[in-house]
N, C-alpha and C. Protein backbone atom coordinates (compact mmCIF):
# COMPACT_ATOMS: atom_id res chain seq x y z
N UNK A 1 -61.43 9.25 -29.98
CA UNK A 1 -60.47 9.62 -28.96
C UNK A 1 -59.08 9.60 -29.59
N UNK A 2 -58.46 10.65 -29.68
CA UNK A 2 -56.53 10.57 -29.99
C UNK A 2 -56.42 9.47 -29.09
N UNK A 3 -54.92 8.95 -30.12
CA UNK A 3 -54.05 8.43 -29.60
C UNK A 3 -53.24 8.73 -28.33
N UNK A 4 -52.58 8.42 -27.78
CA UNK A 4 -51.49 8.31 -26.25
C UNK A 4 -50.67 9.31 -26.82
N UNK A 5 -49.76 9.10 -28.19
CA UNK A 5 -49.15 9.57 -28.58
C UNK A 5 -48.66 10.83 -29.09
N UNK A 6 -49.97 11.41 -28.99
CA UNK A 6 -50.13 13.13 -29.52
C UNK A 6 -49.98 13.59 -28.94
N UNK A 7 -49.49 14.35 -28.17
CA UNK A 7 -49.42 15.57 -27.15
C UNK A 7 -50.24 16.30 -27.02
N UNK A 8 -50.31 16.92 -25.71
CA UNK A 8 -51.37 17.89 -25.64
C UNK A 8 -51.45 19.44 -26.68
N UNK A 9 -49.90 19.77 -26.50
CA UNK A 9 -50.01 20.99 -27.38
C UNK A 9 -50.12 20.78 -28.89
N UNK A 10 -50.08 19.33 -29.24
CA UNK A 10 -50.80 19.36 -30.74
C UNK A 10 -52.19 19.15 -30.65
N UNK A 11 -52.93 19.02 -29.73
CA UNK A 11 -54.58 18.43 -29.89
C UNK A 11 -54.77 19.75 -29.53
N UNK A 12 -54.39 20.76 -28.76
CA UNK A 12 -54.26 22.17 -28.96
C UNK A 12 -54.30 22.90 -29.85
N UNK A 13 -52.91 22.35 -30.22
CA UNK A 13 -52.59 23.34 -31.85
C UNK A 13 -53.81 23.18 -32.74
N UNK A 14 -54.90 21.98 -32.23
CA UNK A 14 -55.50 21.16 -33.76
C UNK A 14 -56.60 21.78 -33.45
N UNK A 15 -57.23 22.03 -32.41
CA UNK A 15 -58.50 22.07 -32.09
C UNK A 15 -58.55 23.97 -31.98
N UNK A 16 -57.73 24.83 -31.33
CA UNK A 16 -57.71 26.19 -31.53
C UNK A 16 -57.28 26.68 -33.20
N UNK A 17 -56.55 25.86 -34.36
CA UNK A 17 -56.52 25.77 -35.30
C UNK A 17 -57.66 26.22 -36.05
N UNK A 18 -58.51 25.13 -35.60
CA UNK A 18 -60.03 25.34 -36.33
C UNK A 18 -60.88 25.97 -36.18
N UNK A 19 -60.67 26.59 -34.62
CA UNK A 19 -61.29 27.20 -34.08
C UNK A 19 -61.22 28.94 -34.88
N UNK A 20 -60.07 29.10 -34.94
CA UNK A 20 -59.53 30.53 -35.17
C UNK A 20 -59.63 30.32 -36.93
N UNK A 21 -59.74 29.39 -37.64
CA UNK A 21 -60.15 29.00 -39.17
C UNK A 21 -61.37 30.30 -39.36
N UNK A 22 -62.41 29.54 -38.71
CA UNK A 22 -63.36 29.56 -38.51
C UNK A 22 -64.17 31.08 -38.18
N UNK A 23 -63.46 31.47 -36.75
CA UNK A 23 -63.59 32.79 -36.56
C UNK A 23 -62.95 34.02 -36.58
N UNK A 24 -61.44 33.77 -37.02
CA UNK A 24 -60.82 35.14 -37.24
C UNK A 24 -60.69 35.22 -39.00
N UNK A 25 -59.77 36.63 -38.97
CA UNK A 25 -59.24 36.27 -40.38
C UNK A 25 -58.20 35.88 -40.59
N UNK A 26 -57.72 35.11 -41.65
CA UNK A 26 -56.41 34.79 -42.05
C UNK A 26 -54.76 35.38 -41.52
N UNK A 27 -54.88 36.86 -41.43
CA UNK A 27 -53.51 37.20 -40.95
C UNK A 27 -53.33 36.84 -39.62
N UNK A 28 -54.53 36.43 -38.56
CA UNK A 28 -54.14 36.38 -37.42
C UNK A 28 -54.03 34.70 -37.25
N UNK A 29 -54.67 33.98 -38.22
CA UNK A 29 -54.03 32.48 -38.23
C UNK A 29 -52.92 32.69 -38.83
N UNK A 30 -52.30 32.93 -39.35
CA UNK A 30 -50.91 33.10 -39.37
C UNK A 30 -49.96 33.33 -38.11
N UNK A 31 -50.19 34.31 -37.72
CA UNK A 31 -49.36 34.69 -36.41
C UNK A 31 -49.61 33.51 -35.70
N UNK A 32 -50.96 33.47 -35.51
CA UNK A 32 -51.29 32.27 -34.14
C UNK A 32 -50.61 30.89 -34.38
N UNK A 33 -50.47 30.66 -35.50
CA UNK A 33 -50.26 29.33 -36.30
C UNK A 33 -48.17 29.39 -35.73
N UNK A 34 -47.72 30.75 -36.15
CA UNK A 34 -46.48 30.73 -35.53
C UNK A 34 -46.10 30.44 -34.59
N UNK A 35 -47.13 31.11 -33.66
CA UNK A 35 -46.63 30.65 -31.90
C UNK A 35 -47.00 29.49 -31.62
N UNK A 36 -48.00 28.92 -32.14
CA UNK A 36 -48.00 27.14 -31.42
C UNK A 36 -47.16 26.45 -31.82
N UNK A 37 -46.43 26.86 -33.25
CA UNK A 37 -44.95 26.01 -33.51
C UNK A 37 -44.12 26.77 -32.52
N UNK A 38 -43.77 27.61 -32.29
CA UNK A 38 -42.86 28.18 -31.37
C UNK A 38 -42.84 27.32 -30.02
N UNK A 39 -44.37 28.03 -29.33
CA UNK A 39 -44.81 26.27 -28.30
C UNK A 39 -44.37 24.73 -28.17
N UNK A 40 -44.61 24.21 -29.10
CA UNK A 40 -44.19 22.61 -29.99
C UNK A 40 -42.22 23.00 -30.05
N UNK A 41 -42.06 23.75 -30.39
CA UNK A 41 -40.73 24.06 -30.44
C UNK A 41 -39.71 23.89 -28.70
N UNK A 42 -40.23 25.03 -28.25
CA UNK A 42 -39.84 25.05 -27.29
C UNK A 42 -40.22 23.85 -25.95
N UNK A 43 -41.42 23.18 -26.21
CA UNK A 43 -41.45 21.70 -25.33
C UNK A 43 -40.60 20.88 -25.72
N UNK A 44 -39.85 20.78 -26.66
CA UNK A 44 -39.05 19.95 -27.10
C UNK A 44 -37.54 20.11 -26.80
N UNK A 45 -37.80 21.37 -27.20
CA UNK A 45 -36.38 21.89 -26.58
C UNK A 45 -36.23 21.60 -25.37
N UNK A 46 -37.31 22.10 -24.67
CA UNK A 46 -37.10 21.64 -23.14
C UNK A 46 -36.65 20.56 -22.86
N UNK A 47 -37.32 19.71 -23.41
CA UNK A 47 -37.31 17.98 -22.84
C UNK A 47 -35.77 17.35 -23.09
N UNK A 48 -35.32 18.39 -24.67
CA UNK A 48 -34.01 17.87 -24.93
C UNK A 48 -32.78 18.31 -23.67
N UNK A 49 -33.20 19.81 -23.28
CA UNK A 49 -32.62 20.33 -21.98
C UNK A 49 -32.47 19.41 -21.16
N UNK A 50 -33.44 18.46 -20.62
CA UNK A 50 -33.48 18.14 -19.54
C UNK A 50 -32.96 16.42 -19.47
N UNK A 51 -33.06 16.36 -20.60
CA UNK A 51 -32.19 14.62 -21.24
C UNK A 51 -30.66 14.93 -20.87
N UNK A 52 -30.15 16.36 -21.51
CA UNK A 52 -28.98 16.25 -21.35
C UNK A 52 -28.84 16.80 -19.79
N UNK A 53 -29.66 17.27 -19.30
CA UNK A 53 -28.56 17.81 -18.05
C UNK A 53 -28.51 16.54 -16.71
N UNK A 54 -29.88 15.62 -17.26
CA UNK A 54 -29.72 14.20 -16.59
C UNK A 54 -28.41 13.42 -17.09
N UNK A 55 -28.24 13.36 -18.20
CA UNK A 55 -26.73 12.69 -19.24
C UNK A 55 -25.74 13.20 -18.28
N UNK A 56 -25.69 14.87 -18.17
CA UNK A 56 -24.78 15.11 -17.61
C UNK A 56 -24.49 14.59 -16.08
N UNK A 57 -25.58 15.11 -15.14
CA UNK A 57 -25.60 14.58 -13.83
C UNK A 57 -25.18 12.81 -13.96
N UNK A 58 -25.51 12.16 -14.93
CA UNK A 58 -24.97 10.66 -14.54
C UNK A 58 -23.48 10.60 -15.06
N UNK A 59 -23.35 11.54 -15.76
CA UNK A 59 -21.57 11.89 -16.39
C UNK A 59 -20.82 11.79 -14.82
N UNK A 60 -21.47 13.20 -13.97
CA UNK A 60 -20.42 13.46 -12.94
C UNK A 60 -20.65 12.56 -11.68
N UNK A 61 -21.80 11.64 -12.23
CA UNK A 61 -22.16 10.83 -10.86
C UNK A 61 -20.90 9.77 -11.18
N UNK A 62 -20.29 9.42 -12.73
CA UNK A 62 -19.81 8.39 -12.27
C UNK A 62 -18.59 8.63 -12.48
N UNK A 63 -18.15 9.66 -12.75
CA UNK A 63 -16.50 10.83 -12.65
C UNK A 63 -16.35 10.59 -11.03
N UNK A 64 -17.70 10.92 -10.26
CA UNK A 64 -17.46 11.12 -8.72
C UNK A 64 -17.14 9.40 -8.14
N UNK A 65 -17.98 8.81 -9.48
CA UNK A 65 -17.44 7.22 -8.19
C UNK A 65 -16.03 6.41 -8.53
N UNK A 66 -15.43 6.99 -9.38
CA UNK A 66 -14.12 6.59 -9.74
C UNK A 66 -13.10 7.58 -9.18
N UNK A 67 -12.99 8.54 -9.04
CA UNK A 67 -12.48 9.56 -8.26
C UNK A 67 -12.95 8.87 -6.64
N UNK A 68 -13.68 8.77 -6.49
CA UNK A 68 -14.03 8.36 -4.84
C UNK A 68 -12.76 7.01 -4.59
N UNK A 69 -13.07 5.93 -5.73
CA UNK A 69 -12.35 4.92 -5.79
C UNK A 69 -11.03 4.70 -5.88
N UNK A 70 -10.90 5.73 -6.50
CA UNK A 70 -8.89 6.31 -6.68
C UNK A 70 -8.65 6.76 -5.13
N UNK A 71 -9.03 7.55 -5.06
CA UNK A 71 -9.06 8.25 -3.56
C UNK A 71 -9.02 7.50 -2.61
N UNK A 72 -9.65 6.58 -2.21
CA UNK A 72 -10.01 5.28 -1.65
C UNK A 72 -8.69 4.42 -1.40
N UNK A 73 -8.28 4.09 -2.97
CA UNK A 73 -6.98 3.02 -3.49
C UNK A 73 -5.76 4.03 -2.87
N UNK A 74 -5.92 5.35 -3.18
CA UNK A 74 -4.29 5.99 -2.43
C UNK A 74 -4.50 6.20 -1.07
N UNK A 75 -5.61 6.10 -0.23
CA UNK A 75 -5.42 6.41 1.07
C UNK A 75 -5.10 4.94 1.74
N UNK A 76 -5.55 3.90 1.17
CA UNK A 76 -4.85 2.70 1.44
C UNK A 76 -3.34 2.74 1.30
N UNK A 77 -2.89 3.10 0.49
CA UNK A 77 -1.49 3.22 0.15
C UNK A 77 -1.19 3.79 0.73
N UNK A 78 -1.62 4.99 1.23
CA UNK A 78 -0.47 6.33 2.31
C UNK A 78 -0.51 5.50 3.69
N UNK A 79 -1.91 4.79 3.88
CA UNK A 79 -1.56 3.99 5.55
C UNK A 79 -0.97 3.14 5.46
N UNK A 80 -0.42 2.12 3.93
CA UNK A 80 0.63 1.09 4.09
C UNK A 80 1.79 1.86 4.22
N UNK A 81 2.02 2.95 3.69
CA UNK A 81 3.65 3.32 3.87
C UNK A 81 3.68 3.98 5.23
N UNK A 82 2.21 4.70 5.56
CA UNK A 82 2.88 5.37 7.02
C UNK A 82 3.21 4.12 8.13
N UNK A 83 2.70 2.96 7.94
CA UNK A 83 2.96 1.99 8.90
C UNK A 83 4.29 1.48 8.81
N UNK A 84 4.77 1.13 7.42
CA UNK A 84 6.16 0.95 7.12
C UNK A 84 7.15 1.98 7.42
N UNK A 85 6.91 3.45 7.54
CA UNK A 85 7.76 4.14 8.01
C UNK A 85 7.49 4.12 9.29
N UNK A 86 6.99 4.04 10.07
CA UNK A 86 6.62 3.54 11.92
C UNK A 86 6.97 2.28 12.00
N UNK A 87 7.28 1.50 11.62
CA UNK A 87 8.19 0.21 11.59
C UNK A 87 9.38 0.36 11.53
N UNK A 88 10.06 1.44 10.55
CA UNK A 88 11.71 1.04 10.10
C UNK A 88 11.56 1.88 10.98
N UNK A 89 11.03 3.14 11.52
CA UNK A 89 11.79 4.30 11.92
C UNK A 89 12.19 4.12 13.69
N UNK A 90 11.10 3.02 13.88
CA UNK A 90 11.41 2.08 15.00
C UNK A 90 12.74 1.42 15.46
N UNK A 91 12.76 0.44 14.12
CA UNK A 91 13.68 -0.20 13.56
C UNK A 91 15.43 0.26 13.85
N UNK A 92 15.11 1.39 13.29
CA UNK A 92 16.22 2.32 12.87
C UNK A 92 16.41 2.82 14.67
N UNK A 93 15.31 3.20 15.49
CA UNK A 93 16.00 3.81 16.85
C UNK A 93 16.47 2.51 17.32
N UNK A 94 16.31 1.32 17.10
CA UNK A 94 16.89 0.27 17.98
C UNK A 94 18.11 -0.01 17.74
N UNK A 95 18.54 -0.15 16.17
CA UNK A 95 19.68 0.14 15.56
C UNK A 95 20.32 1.29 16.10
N UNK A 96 20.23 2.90 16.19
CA UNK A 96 20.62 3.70 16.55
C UNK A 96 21.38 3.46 17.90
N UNK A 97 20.46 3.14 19.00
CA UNK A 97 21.12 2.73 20.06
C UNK A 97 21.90 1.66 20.18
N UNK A 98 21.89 0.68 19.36
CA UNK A 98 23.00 -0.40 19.77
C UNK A 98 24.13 0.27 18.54
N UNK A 99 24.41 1.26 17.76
CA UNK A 99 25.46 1.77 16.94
C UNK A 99 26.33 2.68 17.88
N UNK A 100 25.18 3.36 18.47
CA UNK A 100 25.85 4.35 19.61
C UNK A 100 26.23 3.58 20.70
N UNK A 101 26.11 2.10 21.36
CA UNK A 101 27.09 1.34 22.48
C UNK A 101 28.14 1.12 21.55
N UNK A 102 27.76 0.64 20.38
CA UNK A 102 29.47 0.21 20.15
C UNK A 102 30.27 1.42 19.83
N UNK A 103 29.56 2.54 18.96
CA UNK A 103 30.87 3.64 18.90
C UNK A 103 31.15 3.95 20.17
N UNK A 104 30.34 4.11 21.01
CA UNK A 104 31.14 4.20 22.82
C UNK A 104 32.11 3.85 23.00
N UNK A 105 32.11 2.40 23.01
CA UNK A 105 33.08 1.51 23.63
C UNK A 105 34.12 1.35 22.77
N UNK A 106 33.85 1.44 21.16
CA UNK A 106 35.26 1.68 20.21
C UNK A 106 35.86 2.88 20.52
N UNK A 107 35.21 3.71 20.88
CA UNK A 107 36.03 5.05 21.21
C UNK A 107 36.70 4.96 22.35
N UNK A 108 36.43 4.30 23.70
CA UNK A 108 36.76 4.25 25.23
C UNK A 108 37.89 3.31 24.39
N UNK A 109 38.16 2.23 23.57
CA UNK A 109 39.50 1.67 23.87
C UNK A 109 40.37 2.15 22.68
N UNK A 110 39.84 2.93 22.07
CA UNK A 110 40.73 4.25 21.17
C UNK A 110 41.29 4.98 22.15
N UNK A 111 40.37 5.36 22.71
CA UNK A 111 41.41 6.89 23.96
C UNK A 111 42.21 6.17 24.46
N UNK A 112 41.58 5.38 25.30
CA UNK A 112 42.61 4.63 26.25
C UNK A 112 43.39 4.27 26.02
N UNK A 113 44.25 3.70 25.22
CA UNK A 113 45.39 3.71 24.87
C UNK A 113 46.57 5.12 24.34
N UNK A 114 45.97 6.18 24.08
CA UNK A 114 46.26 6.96 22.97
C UNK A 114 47.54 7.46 23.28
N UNK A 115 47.55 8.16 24.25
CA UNK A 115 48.30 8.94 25.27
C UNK A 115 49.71 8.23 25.20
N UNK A 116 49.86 6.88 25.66
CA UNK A 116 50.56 5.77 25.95
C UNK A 116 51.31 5.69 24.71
N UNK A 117 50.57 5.16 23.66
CA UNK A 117 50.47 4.97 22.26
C UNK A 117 51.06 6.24 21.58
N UNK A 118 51.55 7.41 21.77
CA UNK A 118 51.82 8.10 21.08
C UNK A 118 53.34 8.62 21.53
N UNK A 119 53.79 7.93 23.50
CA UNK A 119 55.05 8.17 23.59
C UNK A 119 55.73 6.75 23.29
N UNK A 120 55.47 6.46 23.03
CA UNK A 120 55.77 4.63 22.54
C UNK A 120 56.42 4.97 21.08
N UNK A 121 55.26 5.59 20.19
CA UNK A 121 55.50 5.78 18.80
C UNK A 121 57.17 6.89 18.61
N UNK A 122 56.91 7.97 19.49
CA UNK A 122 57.97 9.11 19.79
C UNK A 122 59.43 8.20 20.03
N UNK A 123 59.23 7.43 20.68
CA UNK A 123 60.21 6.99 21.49
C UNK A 123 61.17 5.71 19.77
N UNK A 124 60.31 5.18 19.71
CA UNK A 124 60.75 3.90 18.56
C UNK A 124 61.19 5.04 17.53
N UNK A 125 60.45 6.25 17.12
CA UNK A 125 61.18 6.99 15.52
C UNK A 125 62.32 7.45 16.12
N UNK A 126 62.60 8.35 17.68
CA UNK A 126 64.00 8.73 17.58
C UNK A 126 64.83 7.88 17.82
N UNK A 127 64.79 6.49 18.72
CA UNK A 127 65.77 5.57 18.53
C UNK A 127 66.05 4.87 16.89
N UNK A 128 65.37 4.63 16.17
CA UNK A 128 65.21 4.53 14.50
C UNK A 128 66.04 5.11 14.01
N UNK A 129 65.79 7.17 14.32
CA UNK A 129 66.57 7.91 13.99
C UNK A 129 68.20 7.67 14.28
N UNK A 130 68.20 7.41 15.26
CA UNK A 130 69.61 7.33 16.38
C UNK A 130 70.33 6.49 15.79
N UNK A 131 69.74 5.55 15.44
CA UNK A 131 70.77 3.83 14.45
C UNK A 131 71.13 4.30 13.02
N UNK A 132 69.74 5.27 12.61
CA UNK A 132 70.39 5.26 10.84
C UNK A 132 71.60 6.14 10.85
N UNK A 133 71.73 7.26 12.26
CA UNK A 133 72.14 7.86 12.10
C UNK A 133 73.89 7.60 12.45
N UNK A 134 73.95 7.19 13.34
CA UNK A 134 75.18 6.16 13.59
C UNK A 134 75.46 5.24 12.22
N UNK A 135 74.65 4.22 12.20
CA UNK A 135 74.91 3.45 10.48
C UNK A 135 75.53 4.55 9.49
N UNK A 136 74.88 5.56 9.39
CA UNK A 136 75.31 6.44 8.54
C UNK A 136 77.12 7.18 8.64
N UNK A 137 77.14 7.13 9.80
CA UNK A 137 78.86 7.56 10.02
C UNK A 137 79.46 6.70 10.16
N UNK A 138 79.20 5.38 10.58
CA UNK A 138 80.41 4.04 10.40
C UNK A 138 80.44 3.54 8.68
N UNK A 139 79.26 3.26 8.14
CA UNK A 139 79.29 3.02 7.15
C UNK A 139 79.77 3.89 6.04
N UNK A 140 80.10 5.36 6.03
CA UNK A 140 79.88 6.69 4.82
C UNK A 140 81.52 6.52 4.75
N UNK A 141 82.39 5.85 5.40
CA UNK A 141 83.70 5.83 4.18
C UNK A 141 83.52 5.02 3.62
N UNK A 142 82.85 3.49 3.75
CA UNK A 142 83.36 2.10 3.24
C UNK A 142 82.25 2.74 1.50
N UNK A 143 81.32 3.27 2.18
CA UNK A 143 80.79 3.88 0.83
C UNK A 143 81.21 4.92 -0.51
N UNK A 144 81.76 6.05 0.56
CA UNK A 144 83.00 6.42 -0.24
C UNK A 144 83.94 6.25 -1.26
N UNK A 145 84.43 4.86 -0.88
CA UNK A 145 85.69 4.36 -1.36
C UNK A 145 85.18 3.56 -2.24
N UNK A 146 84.01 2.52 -2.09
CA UNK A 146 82.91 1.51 -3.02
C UNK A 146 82.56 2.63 -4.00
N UNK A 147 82.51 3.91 -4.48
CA UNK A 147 81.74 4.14 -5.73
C UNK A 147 83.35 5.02 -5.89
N UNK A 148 83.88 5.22 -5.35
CA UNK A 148 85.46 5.93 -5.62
C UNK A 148 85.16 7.65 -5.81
N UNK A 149 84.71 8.01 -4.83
CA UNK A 149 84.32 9.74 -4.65
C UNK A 149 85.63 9.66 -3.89
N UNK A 150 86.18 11.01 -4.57
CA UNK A 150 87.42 11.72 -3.07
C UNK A 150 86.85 13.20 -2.64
């Protein structure tokens, strides 16, 4: 009995081998002798096909579970910041409204005065005016005569 180890298409190759020894002639064991290596060839090939396209499938199986895991790690991250921006932006309308009472009320005692405040101001520059301007004609001989202009 073969071994485990032989394959079928060599106990094939071995046994139609002898067979065709036996009953053909030589040029056609030749040919025949080609194609069972061709056979033997191509099972191998196969098997190597199919090693790698498993290699590959565990390539993208574990491309896909680190990619899953990244993916995973930033969608955690986008719901910590969207919560932090729904916090400040909160934050910020409560602020908003207590910025807008006080510019209110800084503005209500800005106006309110303004009006008042601006004939007050009118009133103090032309009396101001009125003194330098007097000072200016009592005082403009004694000045005169102090630097000695005629």
């Amino acid at each position: 009995m073969p071994s485990s180890k032989i394959s079928k298409l060599d106990l094939i190759n071995k046994y139609l081998y002898r067979f065709f020894i036996k009953t053909f002639m030589p040029s056609f064991l030749v040919d025949f002798s080609h194609l069972l290596e061709d056979l033997t060839e191509n099972e191998k090939s196969f098997a190597r096909k199919i090693d790698q396209a498993y290699q590959s499938l565990q390539d993208t199986s574990n491309l896909i579970q680190r990619l899953e895991t990244e993916l995973d790690w930033k969608l955690k991250q986008v719901h910590k910041l969207k919560e932090e921006h729904e916090r400040y932006s909160s934050l910020a309308k409560v602020e908003e409204d207590k910025a807008r009472a006080l510019l209110k009320q800084l503005d209500i005692s800005l106006n309110k005065g303004k009006v008042s405040e601006r004939f007050i101001a009118f009133a103090i520059n032309i009396l101001a005016g009125l003194i330098m301007f007097v000072i200016g004609i009592l005082a403009g001989p004694y000045v005169i005569s102090f630097f000695g202009v005629t």
